[in-house]
Protein backbone atom coordinates (compact mmCIF):
# COMPACT_ATOMS: atom_id res chain seq x y z
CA UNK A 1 117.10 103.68 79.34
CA UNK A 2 115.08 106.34 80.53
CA UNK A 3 112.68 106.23 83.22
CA UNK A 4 110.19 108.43 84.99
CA UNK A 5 111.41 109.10 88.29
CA UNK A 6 109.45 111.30 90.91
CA UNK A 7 111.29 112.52 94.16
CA UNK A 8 109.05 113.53 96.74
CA UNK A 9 111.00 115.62 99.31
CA UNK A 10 108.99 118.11 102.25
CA UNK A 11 112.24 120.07 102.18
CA UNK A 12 112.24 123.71 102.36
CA UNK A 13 113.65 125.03 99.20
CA UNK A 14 116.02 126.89 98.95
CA UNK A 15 117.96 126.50 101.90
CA UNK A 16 121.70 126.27 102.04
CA UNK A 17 121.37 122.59 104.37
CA UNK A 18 123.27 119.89 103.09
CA UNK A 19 120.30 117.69 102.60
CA UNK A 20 118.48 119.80 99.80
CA UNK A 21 121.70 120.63 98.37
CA UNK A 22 121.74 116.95 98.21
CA UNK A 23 118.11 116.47 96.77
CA UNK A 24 118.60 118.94 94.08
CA UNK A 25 122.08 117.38 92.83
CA UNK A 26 120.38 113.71 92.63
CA UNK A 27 117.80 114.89 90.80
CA UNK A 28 120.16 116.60 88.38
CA UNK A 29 122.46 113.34 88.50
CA UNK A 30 119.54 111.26 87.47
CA UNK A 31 118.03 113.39 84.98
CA UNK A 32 121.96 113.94 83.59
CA UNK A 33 121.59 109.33 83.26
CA UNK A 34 119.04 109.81 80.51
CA UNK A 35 115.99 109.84 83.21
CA UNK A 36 113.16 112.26 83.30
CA UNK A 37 113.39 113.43 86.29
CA UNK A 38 110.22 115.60 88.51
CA UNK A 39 111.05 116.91 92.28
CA UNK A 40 107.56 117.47 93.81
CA UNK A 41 107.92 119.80 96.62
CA UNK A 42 105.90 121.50 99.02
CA UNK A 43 104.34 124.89 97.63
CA UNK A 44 105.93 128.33 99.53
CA UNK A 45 104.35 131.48 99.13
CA UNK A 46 107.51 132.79 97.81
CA UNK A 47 108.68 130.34 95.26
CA UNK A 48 109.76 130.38 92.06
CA UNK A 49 110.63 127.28 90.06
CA UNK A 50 113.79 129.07 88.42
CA UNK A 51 114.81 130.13 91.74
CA UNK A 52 115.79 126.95 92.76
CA UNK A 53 117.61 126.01 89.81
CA UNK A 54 120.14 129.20 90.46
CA UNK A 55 120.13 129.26 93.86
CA UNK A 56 122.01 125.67 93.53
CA UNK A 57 123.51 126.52 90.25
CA UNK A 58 121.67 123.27 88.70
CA UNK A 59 120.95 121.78 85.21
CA UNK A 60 117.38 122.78 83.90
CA UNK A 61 117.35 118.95 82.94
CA UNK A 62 114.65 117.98 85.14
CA UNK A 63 111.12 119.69 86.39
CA UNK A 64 110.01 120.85 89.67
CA UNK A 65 106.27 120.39 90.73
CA UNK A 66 104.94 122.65 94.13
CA UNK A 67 101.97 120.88 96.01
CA UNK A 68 100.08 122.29 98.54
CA UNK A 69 100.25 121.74 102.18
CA UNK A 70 99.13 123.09 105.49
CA UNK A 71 101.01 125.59 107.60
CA UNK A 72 101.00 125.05 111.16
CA UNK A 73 101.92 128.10 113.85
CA UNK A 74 105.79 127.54 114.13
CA UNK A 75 105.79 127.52 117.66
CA UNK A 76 108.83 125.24 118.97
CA UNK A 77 106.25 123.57 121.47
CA UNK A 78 104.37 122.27 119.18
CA UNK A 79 107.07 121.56 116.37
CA UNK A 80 106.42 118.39 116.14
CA UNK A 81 102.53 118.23 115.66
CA UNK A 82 103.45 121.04 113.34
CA UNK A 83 105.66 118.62 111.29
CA UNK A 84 103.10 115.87 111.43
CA UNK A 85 100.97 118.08 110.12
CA UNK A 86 102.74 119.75 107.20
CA UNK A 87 103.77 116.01 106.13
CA UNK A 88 100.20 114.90 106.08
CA UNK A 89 98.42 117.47 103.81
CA UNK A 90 101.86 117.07 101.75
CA UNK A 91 101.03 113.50 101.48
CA UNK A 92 97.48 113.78 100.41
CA UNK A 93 98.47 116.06 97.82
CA UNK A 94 100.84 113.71 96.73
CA UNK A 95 97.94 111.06 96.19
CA UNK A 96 95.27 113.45 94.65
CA UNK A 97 98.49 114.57 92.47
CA UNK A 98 99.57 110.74 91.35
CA UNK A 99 96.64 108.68 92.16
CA UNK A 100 96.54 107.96 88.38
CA UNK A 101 99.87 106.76 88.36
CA UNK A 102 100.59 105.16 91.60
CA UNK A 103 100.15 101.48 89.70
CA UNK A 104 102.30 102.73 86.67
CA UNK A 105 104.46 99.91 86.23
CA UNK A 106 107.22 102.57 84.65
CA UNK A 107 107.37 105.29 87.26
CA UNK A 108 109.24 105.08 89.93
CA UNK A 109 108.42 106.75 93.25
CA UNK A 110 111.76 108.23 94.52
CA UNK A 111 112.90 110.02 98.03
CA UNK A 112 114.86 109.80 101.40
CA UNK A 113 112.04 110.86 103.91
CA UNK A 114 110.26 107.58 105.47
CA UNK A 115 107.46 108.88 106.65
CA UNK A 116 106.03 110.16 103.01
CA UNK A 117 107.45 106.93 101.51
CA UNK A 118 106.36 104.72 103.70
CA UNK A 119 102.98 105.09 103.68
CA UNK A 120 103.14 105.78 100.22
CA UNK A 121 104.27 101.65 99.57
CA UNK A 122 100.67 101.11 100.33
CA UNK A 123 99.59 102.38 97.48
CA UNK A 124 102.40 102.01 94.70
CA UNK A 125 104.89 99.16 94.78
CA UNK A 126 107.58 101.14 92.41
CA UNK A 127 108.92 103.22 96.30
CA UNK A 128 112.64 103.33 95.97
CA UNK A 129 113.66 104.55 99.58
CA UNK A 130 117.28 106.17 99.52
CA UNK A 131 118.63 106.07 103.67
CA UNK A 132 121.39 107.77 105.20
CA UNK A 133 120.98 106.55 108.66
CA UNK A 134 119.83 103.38 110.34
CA UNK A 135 116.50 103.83 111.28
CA UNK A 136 114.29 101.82 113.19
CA UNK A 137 111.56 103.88 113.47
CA UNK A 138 107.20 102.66 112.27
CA UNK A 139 108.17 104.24 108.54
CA UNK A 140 111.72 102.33 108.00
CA UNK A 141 110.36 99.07 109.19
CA UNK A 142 107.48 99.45 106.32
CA UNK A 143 110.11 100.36 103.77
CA UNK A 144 112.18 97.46 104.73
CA UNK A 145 109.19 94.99 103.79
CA UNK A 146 107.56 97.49 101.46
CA UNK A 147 110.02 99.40 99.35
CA UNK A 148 110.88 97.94 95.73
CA UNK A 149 114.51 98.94 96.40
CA UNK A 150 116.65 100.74 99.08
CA UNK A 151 119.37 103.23 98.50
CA UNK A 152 122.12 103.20 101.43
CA UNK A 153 124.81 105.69 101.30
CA UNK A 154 127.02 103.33 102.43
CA UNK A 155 128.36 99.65 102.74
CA UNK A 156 128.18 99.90 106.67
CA UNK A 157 123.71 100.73 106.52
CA UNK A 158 123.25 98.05 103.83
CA UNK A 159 125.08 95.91 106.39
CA UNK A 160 122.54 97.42 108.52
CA UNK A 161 119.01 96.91 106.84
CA UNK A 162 120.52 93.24 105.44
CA UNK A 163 120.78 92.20 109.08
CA UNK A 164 117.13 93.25 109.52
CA UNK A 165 116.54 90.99 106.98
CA UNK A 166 116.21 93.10 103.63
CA UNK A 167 117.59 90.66 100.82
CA UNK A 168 120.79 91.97 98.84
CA UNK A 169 118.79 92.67 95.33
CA UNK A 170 117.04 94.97 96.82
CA UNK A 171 119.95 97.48 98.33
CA UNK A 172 121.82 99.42 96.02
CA UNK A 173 125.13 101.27 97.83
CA UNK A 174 125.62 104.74 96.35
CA UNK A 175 127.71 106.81 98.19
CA UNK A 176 127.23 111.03 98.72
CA UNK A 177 129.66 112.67 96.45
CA UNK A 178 130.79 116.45 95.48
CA UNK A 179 130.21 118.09 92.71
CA UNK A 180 133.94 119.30 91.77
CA UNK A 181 132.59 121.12 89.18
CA UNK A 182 131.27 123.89 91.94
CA UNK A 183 134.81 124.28 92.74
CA UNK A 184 136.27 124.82 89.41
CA UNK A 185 136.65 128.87 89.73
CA UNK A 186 139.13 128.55 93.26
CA UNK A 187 142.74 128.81 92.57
């Protein structure tokens, strides 16, 4: 059954932290399900789509898309406006990028960062929000009305976002794993 799945991530890539490590493997995972599969990701000056496919040592079973965003001065005072403002312009690319999908009743919008995804409800219904913490934050409270479905990694967070109300169809408990594979070459 495959279906178009597009995971929106503002993640640096590459970087050797555990949550684009993470990113990448899904992506592979869900591509490896019979899915097609595209990770839209910020645009570095640097990049190379191949690049990120060795650097994890990944499947060429799904596609990578670079949009542009803004660069802010990384100045630890204002790291946070500088955040804000990376996500933004990220976002709006997102929109110019999809706008003519956003109502596509087959694709599914796909990612773990609430602020992209939750504004992003507003304008598709198909948001599939995968958490890995309890949030209570403006972005998760959207997702927990908005989202079509939400990913916890976890039986104790579904606990979580059912007690704030989110009905059981709509969580889906799929817990992190490892790749044993990657450790096939230690003795």
């Amino acid at each position: 059954n495959n279906m178009p799945i597009i995971y929106i991530a503002t993640v640096r890539f590459p970087t050797e932290r555990a949550h684009a490590i993470q990113i990448t493997k899904t992506c592979e995972s869900l591509a490896a399900m019979g899915n097609t599969v595209e990770l839209v990701i910020q645009k570095q000056s640097d990049s190379e789509k191949d690049a990120i496919f060795t650097f994890y040592n990944l499947k060429k079973n799904f596609s990578i898309t670079y949009l542009f965003s803004m660069g802010f001065p990384q100045n630890p005072i204002f790291r946070y406006i500088a955040f804000l403002f990376r996500s933004t312009s990220f976002f709006c690319a997102v929109l110019v990028r999809f706008f003519g999908k956003l109502n596509d009743p087959e694709i599914i919008f796909y990612g773990r960062e609430e602020v992209l995804l939750g504004p992003l409800s507003f304008f598709s219904r198909r948001v599939f929000w995968e958490t890995h913490m309890g949030g209570e934050n403006f972005f998760s409270k959207v997702l927990i009305k908005r989202a079509r479905g939400i990913i916890t990694i976890s039986r104790g967070l579904a606990d979580f976002y059912e007690s704030r109300g989110v009905s059981k169809d709509r969580i889906v408990v799929a817990p992190d794993a490892v790749d044993i594979g990657a450790f096939s070459q230690i003795d």
